[in-house]
N, C-alpha and C. Protein backbone atom coordinates (compact mmCIF):
# COMPACT_ATOMS: atom_id res chain seq x y z
N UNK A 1 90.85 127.22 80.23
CA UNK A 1 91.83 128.12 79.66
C UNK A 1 93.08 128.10 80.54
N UNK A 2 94.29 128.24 79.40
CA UNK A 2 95.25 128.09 80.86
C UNK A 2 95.98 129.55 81.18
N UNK A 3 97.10 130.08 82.19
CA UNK A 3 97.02 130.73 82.24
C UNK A 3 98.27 131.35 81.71
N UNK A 4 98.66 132.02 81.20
CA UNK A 4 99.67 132.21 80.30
C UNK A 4 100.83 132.63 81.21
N UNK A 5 101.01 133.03 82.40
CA UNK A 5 102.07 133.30 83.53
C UNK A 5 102.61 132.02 84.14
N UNK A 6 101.70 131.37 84.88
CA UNK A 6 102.06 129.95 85.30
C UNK A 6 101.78 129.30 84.55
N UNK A 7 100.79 128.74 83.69
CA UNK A 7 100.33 127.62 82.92
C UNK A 7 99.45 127.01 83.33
N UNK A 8 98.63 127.27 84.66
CA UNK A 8 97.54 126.75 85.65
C UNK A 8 97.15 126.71 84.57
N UNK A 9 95.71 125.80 85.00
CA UNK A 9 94.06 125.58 84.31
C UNK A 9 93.35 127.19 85.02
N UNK A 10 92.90 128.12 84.32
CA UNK A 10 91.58 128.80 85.20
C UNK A 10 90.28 128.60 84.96
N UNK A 11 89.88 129.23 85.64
CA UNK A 11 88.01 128.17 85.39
C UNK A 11 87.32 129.71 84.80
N UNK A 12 86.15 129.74 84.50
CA UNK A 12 85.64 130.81 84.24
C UNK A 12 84.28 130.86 84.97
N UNK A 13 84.35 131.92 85.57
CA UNK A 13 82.83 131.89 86.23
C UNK A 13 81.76 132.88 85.95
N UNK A 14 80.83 133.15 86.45
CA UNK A 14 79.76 134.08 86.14
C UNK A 14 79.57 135.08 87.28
N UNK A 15 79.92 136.31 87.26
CA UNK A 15 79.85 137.06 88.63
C UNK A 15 77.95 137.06 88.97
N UNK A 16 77.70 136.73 90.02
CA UNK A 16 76.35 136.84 90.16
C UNK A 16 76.30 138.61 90.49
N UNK A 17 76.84 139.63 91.06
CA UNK A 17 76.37 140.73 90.91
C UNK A 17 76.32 141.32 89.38
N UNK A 18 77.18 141.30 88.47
CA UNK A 18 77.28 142.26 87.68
C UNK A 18 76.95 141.88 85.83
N UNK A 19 76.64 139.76 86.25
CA UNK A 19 76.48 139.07 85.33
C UNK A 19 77.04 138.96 84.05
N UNK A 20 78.57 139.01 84.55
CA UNK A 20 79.49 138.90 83.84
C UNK A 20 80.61 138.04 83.36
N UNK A 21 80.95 137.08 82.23
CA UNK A 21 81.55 135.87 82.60
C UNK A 21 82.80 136.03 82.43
N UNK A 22 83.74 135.75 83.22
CA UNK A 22 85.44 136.01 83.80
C UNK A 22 85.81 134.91 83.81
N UNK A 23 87.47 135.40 83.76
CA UNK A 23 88.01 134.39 84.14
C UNK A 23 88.63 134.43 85.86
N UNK A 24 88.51 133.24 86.46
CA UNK A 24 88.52 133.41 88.01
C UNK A 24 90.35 133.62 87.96
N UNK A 25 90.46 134.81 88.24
CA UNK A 25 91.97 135.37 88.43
C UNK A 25 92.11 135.99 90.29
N UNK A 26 90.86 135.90 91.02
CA UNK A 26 91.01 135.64 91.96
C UNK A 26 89.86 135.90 92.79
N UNK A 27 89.98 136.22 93.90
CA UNK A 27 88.25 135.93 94.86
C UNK A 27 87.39 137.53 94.47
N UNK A 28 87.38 137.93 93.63
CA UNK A 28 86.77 139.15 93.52
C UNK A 28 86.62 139.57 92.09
N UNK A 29 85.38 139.87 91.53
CA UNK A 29 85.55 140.14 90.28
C UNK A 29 86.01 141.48 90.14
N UNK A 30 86.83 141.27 88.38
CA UNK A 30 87.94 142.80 87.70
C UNK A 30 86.72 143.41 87.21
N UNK A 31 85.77 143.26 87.14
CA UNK A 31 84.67 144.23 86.21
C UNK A 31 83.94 145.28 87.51
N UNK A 32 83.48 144.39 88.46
CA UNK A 32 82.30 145.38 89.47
C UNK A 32 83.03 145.09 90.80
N UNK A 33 83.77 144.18 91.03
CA UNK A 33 84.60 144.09 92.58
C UNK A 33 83.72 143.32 93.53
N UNK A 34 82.55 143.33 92.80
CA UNK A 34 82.01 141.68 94.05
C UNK A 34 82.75 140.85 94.55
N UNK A 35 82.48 139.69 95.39
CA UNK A 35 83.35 138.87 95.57
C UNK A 35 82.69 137.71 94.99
N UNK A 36 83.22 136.70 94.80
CA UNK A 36 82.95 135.41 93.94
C UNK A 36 83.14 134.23 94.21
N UNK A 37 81.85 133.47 94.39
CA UNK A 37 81.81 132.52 95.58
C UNK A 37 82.67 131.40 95.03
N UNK A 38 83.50 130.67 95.92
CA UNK A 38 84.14 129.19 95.81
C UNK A 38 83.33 127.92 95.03
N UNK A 39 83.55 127.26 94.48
CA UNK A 39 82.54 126.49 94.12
C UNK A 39 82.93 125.63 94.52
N UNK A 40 82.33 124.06 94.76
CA UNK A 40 82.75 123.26 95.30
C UNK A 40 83.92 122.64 95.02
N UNK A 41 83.94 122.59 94.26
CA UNK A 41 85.51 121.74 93.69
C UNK A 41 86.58 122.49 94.82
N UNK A 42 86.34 124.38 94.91
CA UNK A 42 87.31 124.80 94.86
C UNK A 42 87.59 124.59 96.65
N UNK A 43 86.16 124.81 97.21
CA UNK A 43 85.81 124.40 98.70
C UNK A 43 86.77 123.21 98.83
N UNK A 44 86.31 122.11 98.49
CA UNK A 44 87.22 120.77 98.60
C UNK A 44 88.58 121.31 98.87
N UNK A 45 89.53 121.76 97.72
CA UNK A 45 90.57 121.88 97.54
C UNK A 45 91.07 123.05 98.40
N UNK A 46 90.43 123.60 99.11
CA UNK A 46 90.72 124.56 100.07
C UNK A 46 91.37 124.24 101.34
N UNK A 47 90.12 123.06 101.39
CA UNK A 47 90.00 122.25 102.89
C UNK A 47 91.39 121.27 103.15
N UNK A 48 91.58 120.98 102.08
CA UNK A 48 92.87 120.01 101.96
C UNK A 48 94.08 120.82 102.02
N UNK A 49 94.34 121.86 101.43
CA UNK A 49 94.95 122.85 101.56
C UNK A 49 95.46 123.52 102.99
N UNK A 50 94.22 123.36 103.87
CA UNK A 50 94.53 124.00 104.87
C UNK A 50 94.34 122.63 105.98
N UNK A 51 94.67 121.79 106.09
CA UNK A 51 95.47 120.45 106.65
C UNK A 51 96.73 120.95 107.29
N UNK A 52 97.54 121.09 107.78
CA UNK A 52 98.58 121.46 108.23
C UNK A 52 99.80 120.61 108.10
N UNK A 53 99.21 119.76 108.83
CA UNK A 53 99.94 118.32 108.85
C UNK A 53 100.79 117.93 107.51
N UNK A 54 99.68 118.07 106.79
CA UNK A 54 100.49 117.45 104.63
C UNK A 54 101.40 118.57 104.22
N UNK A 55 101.22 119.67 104.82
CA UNK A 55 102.09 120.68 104.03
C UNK A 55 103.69 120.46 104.14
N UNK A 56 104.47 120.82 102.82
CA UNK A 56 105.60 120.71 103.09
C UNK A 56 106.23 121.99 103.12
N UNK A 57 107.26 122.56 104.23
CA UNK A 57 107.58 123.68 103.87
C UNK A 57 108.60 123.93 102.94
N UNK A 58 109.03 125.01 102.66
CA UNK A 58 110.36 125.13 101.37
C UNK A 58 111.39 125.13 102.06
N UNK A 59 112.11 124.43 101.51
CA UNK A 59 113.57 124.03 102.17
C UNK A 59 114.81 125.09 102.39
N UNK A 60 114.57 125.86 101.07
CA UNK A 60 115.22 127.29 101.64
C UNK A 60 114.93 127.99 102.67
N UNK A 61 115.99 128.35 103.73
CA UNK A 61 115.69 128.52 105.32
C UNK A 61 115.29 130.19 105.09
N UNK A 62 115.08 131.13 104.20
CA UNK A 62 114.46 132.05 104.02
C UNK A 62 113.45 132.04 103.75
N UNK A 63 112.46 131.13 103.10
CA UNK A 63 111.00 131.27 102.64
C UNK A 63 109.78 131.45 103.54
N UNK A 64 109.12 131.30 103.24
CA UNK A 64 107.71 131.30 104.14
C UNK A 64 106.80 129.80 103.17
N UNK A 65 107.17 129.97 101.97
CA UNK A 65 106.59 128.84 101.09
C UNK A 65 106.17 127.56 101.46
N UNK A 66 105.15 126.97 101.08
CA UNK A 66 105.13 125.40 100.71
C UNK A 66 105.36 124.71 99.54
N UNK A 67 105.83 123.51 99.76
CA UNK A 67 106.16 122.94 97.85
C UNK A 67 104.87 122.23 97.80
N UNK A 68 104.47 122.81 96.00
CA UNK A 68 103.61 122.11 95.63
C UNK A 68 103.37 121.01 94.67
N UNK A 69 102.48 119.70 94.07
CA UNK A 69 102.61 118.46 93.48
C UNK A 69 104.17 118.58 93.23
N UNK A 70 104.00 119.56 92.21
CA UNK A 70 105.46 119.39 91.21
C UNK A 70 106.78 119.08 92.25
N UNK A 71 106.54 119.83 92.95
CA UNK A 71 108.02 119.45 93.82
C UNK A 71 108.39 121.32 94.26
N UNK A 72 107.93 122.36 93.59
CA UNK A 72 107.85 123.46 93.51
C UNK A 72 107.65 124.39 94.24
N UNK A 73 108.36 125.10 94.89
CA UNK A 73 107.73 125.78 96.34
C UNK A 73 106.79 127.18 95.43
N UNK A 74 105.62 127.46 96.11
CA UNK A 74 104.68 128.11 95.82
C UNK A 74 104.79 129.54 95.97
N UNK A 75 105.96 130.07 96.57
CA UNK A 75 106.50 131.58 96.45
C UNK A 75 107.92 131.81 96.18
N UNK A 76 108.50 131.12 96.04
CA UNK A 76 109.79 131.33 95.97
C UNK A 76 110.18 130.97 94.39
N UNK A 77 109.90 129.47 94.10
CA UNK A 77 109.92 128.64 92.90
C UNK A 77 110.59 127.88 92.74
N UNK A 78 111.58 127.76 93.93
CA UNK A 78 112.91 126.72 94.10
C UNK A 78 111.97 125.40 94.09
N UNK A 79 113.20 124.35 93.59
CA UNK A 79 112.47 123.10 94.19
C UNK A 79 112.88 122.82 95.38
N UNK A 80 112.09 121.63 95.40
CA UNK A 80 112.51 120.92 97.07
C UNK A 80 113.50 120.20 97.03
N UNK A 81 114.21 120.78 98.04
CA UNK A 81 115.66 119.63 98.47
C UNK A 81 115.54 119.10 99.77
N UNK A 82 115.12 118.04 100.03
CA UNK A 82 115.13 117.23 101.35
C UNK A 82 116.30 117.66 102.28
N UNK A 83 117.34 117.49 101.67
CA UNK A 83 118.58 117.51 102.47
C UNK A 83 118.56 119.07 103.22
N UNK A 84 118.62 119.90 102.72
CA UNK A 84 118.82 121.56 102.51
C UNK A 84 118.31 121.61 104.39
């Protein structure tokens, strides 16, 4: 399903406390407030994530952001300008 704010893919999972199937909108389920384990895919993509080295930061000298595939910084929304 995608997500109608950004357009991400979200996955849907199954809360093991409250056995309820969601959509993963973030580490904690909206129904009972468990938390909701990573699955591997998401493990993987975590780990790469937190590499330091690959990250690019956002070129606007105010951000805190990294740009992501798209070229897209991940809090701000500017793209990336090399030069900047």
């Amino acid at each position: 399903m995608l997500c109608e704010k950004c357009g991400e893919e979200v996955d849907l999972v199954k809360c093991l406390r409250c056995g309820e199937t969601l959509l993963r909108l973030g580490s904690f389920c909206y129904k009972c407030g468990a938390e909701l384990k990573a699955s591997t895919h998401e493990a993987a993509k975590d780990s790469e994530e937190s590499d330091f080295s690959k990250r690019v930061l956002c070129s606007d000298g105010t951000c805190i952001g990294v740009i992501n595939e798209e070229g897209i910084c991940k809090v701000c929304g500017k793209p990336y300008t090399p030069d900047a």
